[in-house]
PDB file of N, CA and C in Angstrom:
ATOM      1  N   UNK A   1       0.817  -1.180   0.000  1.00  0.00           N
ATOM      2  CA  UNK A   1       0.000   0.000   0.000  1.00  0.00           C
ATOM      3  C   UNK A   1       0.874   1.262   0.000  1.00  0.00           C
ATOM      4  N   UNK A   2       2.303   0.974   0.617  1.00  0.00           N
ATOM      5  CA  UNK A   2       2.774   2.162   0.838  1.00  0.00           C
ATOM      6  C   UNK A   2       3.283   2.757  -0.781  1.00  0.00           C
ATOM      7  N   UNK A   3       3.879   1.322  -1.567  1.00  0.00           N
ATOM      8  CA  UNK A   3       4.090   1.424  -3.021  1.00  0.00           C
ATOM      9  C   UNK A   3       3.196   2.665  -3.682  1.00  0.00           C
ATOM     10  N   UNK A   4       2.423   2.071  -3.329  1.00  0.00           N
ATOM     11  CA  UNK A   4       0.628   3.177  -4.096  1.00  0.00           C
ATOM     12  C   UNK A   4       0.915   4.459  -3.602  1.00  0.00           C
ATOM     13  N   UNK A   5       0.993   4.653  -2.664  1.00  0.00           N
ATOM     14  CA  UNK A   5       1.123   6.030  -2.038  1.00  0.00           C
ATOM     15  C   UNK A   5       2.561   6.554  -2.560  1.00  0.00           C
ATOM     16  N   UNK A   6       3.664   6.447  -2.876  1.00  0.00           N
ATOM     17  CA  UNK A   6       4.626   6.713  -3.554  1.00  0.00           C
ATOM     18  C   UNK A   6       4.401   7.064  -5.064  1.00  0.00           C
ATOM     19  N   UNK A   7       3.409   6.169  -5.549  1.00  0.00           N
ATOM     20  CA  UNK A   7       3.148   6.302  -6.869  1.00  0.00           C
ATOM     21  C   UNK A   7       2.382   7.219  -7.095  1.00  0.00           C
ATOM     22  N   UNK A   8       1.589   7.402  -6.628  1.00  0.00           N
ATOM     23  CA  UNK A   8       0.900   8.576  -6.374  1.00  0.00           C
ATOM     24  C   UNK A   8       1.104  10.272  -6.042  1.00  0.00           C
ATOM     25  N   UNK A   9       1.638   9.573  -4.981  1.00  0.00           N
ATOM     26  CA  UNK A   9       2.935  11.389  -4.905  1.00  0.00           C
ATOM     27  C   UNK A   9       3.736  11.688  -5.986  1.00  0.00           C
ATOM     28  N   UNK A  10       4.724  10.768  -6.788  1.00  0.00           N
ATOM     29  CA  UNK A  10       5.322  11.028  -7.943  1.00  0.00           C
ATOM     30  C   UNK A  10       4.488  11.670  -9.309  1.00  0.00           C
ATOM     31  N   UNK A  11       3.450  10.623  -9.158  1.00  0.00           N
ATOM     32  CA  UNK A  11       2.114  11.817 -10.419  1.00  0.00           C
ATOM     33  C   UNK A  11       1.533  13.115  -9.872  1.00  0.00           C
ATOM     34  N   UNK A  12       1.578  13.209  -8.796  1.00  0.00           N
ATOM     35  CA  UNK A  12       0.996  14.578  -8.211  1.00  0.00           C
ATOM     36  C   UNK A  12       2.235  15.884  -8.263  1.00  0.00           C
ATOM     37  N   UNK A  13       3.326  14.770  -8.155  1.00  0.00           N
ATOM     38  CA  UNK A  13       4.508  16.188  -8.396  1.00  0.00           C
ATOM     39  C   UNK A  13       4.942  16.667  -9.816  1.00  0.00           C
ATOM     40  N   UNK A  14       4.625  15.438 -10.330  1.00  0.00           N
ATOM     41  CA  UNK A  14       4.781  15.195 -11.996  1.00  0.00           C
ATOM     42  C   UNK A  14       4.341  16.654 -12.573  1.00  0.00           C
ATOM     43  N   UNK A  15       2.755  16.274 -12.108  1.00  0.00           N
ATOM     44  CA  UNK A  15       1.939  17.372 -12.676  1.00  0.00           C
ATOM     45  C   UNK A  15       1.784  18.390 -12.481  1.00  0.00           C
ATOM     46  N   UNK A  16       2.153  18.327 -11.338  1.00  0.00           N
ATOM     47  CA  UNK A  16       2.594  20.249 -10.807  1.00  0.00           C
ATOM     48  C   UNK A  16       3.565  20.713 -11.203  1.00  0.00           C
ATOM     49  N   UNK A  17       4.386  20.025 -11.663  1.00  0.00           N
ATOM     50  CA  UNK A  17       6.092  20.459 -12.306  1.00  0.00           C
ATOM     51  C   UNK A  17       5.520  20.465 -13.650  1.00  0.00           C
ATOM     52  N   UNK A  18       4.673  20.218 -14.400  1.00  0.00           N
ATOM     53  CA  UNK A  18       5.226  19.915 -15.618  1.00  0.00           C
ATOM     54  C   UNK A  18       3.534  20.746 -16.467  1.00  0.00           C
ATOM     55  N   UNK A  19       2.436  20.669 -16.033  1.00  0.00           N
ATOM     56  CA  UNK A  19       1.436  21.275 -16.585  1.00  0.00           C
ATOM     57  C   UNK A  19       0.779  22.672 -16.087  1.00  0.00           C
ATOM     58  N   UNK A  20       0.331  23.300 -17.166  1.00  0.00           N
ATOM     59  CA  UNK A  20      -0.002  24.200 -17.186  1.00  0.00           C
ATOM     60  C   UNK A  20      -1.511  24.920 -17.261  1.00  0.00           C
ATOM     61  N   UNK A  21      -2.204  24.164 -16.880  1.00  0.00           N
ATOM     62  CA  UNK A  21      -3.538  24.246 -17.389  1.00  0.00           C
ATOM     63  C   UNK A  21      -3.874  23.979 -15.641  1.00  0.00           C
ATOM     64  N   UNK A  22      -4.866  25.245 -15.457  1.00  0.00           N
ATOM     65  CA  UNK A  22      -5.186  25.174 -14.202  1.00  0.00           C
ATOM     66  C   UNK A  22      -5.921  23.953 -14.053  1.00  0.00           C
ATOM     67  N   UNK A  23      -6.837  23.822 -14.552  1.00  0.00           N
ATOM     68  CA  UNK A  23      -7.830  22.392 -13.863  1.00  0.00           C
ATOM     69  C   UNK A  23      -6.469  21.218 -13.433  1.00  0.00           C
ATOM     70  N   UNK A  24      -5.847  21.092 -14.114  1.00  0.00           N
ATOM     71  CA  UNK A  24      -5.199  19.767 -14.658  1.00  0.00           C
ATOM     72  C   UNK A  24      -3.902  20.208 -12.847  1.00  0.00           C
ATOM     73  N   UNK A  25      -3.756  21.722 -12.888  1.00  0.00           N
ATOM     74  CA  UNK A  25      -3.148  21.569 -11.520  1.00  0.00           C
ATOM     75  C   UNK A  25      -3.764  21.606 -10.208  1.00  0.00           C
ATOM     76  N   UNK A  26      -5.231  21.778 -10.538  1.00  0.00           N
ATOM     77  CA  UNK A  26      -5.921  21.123  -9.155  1.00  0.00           C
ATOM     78  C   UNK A  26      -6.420  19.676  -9.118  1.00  0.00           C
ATOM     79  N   UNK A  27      -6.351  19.133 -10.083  1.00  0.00           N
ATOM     80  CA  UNK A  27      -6.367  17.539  -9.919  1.00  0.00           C
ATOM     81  C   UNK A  27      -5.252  17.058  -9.493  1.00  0.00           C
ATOM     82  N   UNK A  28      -3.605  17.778 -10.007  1.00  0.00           N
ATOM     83  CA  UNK A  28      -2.411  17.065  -9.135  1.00  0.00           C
ATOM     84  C   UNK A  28      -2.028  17.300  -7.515  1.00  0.00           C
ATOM     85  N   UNK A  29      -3.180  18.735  -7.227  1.00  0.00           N
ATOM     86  CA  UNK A  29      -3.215  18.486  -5.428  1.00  0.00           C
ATOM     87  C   UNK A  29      -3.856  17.745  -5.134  1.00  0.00           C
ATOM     88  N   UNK A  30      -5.224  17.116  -5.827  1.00  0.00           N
ATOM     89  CA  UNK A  30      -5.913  16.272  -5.575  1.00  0.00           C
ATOM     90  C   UNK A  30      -5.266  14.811  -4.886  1.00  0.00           C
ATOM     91  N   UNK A  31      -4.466  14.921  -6.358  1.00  0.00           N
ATOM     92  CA  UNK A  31      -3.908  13.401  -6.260  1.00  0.00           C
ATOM     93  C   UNK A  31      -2.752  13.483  -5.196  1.00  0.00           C
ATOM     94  N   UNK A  32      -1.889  14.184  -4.837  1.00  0.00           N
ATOM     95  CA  UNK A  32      -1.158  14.499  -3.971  1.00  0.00           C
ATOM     96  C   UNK A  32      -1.613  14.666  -2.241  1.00  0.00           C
ATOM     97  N   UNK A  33      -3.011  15.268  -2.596  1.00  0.00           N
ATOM     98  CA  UNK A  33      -3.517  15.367  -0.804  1.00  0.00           C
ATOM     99  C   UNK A  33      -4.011  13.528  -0.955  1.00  0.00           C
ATOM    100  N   UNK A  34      -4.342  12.674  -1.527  1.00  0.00           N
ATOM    101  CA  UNK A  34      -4.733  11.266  -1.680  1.00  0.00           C
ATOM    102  C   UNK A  34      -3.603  10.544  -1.264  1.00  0.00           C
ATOM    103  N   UNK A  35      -2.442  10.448  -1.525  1.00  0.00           N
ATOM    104  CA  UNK A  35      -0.872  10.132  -1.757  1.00  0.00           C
ATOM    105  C   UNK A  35      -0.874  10.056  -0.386  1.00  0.00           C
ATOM    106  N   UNK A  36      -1.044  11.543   0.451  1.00  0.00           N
ATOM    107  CA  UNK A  36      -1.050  11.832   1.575  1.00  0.00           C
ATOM    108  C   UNK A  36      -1.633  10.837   2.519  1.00  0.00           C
ATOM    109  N   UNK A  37      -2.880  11.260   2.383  1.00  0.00           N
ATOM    110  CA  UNK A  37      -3.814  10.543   2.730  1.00  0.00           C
ATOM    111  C   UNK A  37      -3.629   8.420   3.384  1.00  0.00           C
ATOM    112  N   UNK A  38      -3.105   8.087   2.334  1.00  0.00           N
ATOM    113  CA  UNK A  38      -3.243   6.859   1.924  1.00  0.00           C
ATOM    114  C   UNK A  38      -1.833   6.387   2.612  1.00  0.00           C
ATOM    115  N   UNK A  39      -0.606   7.247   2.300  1.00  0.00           N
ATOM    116  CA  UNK A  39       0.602   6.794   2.947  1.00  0.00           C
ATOM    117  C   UNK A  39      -0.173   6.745   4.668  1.00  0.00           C
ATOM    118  N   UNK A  40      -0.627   7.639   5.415  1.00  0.00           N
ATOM    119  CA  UNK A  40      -0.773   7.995   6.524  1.00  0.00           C
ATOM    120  C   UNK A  40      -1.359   6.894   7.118  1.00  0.00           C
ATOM    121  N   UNK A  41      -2.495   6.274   6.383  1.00  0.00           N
ATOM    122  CA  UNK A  41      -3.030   5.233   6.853  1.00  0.00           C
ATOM    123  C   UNK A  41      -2.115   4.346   6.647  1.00  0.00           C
ATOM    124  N   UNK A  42      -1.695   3.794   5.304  1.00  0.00           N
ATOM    125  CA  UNK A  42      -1.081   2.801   5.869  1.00  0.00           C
ATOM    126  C   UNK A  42       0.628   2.487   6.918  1.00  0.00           C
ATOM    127  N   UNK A  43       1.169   3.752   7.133  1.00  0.00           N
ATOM    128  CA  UNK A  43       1.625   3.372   8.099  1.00  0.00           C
ATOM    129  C   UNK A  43       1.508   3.904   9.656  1.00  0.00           C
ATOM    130  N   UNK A  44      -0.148   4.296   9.749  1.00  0.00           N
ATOM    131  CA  UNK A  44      -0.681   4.006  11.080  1.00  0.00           C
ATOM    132  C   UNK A  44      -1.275   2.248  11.095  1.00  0.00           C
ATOM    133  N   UNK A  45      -1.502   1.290   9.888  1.00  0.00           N
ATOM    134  CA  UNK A  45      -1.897   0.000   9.740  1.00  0.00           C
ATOM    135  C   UNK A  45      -0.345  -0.588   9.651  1.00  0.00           C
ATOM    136  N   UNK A  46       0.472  -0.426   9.492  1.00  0.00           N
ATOM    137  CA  UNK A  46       1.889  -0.810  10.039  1.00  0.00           C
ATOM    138  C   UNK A  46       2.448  -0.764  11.318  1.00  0.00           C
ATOM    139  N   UNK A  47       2.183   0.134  12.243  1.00  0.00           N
ATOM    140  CA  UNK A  47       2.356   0.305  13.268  1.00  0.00           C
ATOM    141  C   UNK A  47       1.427  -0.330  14.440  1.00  0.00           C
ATOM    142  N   UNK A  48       0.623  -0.755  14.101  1.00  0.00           N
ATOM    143  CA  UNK A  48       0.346  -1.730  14.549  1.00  0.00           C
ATOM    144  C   UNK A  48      -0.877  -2.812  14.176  1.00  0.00           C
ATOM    145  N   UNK A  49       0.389  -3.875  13.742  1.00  0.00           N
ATOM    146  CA  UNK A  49      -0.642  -5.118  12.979  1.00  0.00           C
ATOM    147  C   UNK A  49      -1.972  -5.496  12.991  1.00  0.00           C
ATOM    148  N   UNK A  50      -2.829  -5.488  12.017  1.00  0.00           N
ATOM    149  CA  UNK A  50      -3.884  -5.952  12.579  1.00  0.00           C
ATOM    150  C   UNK A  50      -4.879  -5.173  12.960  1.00  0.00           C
ATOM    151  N   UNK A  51      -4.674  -4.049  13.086  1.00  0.00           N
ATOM    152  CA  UNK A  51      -5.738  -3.025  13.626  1.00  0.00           C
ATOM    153  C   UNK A  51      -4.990  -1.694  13.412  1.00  0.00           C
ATOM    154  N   UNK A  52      -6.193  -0.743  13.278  1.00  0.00           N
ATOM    155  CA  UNK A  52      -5.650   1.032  12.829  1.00  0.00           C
ATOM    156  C   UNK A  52      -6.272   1.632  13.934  1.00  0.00           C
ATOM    157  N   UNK A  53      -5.701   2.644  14.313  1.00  0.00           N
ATOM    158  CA  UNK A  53      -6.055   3.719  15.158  1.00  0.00           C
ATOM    159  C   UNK A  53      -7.258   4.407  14.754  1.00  0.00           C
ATOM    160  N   UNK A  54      -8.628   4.442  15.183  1.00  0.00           N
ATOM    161  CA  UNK A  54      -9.574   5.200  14.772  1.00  0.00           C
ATOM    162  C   UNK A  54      -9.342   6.842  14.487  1.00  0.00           C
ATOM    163  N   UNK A  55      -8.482   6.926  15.601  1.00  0.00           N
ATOM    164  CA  UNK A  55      -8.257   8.867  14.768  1.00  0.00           C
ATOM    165  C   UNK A  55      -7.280   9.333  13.900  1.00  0.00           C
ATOM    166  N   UNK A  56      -6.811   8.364  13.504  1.00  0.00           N
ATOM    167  CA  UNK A  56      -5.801   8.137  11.868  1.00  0.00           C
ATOM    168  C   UNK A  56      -7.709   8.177  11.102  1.00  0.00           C
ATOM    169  N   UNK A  57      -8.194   7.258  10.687  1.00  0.00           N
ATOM    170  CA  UNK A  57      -9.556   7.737  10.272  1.00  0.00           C
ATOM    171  C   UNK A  57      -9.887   8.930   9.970  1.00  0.00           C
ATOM    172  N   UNK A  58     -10.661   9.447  10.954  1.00  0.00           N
ATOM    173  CA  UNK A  58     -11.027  10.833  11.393  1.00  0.00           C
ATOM    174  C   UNK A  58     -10.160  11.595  10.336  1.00  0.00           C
ATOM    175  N   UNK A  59      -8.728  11.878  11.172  1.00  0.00           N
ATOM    176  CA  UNK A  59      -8.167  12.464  10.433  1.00  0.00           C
ATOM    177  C   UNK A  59      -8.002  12.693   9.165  1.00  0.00           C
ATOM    178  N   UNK A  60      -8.305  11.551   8.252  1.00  0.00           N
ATOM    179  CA  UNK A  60      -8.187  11.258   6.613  1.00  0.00           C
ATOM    180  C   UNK A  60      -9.536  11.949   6.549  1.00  0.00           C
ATOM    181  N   UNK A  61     -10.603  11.589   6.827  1.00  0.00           N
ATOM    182  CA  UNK A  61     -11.971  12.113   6.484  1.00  0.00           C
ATOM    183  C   UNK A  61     -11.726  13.550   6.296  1.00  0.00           C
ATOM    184  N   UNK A  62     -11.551  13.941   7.771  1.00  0.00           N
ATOM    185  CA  UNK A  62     -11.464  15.411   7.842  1.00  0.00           C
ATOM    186  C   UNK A  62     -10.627  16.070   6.616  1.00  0.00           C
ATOM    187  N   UNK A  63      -9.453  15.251   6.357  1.00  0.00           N
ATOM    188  CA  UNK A  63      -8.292  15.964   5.353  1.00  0.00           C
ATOM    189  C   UNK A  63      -9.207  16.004   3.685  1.00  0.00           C
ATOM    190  N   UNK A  64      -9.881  14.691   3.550  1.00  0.00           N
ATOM    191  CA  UNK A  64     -10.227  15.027   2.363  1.00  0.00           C
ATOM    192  C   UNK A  64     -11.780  15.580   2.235  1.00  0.00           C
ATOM    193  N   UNK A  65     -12.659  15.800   3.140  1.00  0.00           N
ATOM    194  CA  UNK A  65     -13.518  16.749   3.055  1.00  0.00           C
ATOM    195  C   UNK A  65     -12.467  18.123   2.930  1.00  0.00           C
ATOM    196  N   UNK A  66     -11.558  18.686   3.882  1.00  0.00           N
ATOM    197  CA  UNK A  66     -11.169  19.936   3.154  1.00  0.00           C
ATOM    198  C   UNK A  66     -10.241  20.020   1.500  1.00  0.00           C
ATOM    199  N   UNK A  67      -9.907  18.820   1.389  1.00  0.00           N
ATOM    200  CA  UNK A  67      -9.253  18.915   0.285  1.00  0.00           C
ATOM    201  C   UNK A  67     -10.359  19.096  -0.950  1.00  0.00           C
ATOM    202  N   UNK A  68     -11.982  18.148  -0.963  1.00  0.00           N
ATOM    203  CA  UNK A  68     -12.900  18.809  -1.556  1.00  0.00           C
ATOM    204  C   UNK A  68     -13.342  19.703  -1.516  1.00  0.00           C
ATOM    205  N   UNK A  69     -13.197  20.637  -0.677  1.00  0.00           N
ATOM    206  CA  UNK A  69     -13.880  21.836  -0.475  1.00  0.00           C
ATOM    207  C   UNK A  69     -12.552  22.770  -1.046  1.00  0.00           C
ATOM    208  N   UNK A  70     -11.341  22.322  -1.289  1.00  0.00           N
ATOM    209  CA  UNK A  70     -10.253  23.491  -2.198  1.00  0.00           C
ATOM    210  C   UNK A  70     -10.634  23.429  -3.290  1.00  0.00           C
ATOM    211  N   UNK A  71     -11.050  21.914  -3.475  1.00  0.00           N
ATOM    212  CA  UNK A  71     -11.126  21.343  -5.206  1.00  0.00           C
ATOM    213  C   UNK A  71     -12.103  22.018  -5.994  1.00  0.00           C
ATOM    214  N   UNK A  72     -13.194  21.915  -5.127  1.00  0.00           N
ATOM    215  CA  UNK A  72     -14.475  23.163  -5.621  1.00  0.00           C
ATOM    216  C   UNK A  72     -14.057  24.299  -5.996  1.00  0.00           C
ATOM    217  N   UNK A  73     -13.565  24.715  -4.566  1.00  0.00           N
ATOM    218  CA  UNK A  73     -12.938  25.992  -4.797  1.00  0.00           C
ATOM    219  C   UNK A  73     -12.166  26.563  -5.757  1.00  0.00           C
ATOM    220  N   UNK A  74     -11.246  25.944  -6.223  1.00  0.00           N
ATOM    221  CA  UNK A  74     -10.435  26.025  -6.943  1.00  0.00           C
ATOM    222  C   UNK A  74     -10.867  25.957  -8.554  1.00  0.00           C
ATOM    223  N   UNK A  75     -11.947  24.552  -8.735  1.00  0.00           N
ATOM    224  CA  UNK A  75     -12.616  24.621  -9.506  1.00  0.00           C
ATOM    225  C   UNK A  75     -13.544  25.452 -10.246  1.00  0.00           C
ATOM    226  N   UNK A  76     -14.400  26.163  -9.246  1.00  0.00           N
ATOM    227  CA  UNK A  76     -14.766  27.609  -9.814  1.00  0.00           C
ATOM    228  C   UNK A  76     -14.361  28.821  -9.842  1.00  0.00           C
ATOM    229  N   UNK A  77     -13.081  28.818  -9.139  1.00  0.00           N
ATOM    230  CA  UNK A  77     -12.433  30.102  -9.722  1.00  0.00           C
ATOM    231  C   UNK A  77     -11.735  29.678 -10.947  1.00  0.00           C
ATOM    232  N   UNK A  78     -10.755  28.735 -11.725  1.00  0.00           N
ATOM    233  CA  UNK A  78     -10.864  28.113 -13.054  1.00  0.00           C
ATOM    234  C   UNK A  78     -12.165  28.565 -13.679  1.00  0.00           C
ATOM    235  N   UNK A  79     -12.906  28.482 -13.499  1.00  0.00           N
ATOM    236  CA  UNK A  79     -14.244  28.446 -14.259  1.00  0.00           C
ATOM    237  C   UNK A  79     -14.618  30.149 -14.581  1.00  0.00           C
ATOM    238  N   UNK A  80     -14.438  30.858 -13.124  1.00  0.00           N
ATOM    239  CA  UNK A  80     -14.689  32.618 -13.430  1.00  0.00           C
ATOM    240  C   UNK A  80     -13.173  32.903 -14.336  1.00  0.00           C
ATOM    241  N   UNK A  81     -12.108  32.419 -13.997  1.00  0.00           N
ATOM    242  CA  UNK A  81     -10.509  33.191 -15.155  1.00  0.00           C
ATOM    243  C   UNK A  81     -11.046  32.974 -16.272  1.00  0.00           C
ATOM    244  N   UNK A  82     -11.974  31.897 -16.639  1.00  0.00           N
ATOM    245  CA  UNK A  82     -11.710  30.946 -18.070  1.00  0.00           C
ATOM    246  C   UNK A  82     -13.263  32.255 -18.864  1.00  0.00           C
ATOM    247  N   UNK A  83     -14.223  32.273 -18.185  1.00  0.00           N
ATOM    248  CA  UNK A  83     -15.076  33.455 -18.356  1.00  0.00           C
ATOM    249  C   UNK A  83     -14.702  34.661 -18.764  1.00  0.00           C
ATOM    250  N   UNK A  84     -13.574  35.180 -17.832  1.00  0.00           N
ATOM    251  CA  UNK A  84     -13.575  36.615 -18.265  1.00  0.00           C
ATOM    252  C   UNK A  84     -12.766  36.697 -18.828  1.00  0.00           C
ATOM    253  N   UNK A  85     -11.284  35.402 -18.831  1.00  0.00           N
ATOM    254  CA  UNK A  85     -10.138  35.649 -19.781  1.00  0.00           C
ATOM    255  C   UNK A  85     -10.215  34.940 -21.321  1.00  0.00           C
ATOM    256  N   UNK A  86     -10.823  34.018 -21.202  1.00  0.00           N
ATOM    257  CA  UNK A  86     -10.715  32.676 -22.273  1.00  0.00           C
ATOM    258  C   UNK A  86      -9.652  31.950 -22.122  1.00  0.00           C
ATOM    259  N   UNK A  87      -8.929  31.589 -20.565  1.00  0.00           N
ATOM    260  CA  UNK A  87      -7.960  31.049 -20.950  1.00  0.00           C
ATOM    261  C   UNK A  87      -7.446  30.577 -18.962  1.00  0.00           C
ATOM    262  N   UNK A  88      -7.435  29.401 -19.551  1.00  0.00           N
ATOM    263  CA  UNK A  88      -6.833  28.385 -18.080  1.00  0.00           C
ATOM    264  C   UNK A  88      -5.681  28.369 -17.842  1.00  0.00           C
ATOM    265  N   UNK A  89      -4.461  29.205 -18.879  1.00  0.00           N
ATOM    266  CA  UNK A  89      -2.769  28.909 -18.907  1.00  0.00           C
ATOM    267  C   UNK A  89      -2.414  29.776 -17.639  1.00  0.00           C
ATOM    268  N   UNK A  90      -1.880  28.524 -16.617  1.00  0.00           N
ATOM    269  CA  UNK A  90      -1.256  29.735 -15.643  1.00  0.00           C
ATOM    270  C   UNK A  90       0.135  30.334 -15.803  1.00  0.00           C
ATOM    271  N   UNK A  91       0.851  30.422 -16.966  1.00  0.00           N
ATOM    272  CA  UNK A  91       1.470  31.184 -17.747  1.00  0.00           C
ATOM    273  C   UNK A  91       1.293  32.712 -18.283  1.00  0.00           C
ATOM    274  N   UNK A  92      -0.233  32.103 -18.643  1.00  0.00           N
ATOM    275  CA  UNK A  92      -0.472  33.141 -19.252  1.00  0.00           C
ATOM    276  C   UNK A  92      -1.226  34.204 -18.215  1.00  0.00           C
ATOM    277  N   UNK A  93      -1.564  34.060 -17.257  1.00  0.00           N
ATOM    278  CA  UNK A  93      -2.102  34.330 -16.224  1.00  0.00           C
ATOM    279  C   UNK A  93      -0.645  35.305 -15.528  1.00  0.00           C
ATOM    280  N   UNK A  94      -0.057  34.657 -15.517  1.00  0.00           N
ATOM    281  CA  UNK A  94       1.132  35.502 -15.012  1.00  0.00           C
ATOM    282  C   UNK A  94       1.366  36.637 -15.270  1.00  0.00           C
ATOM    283  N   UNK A  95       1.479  36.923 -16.212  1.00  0.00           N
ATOM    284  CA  UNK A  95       1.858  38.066 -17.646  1.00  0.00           C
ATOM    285  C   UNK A  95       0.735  39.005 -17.448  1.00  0.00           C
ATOM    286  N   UNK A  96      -0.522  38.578 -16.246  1.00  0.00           N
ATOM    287  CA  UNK A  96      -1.283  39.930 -16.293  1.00  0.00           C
ATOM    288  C   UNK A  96      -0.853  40.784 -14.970  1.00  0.00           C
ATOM    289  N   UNK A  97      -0.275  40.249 -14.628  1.00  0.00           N
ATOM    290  CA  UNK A  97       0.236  40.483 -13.128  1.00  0.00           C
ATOM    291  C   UNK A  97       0.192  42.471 -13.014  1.00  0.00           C
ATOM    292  N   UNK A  98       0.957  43.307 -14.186  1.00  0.00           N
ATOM    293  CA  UNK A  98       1.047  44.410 -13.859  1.00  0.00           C
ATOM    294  C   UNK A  98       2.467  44.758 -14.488  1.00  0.00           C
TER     295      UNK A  98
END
């Protein structure tokens, strides 16, 4: 499990290093707060065999209810740039800076 969670962080950094298109960089926090997520549990389920700590739980819940609530977030402000600019490049986004 921990494999997965490695693999996972590597596509989440991938994509933050390497794309440019806002949506596409709030899906790689996505996948990155998941990475998170998933390592955490499984080595609170390493630490001791057989059974997980209920507020390792909790904690994941809690993390990815706020991580949906960025994703939204994030998601419709993408949605108002792409409205008033025509354009998701956070490149190009830069360049209005001033």
């Amino acid at each position: 499990m921990f494999a997965c969670s490695l693999a996972l962080l590597t596509i989440g950094i991938y994509g933050l290093s390497t794309k440019r298109n806002l949506i596409r960089l709030i899906i790689a926090l996505e996948i990155l707060v998941n990475a998170a997520c998933l390592s955490f549990a499984s080595l609170s389920a390493m630490a001791l065999p057989g059974s997980s700590d209920p507020m390792v739980g909790v904690l994941i819940i809690i993390v990815l209810a706020i991580g949906g609530c960025v994703a939204a977030f994030g998601l419709a402000l993408a949605l108002a740039i792409y409205k008033r600019l025509g354009t998701v490049d956070a490149w190009e986004l830069r360049r209005l800076r001033g």
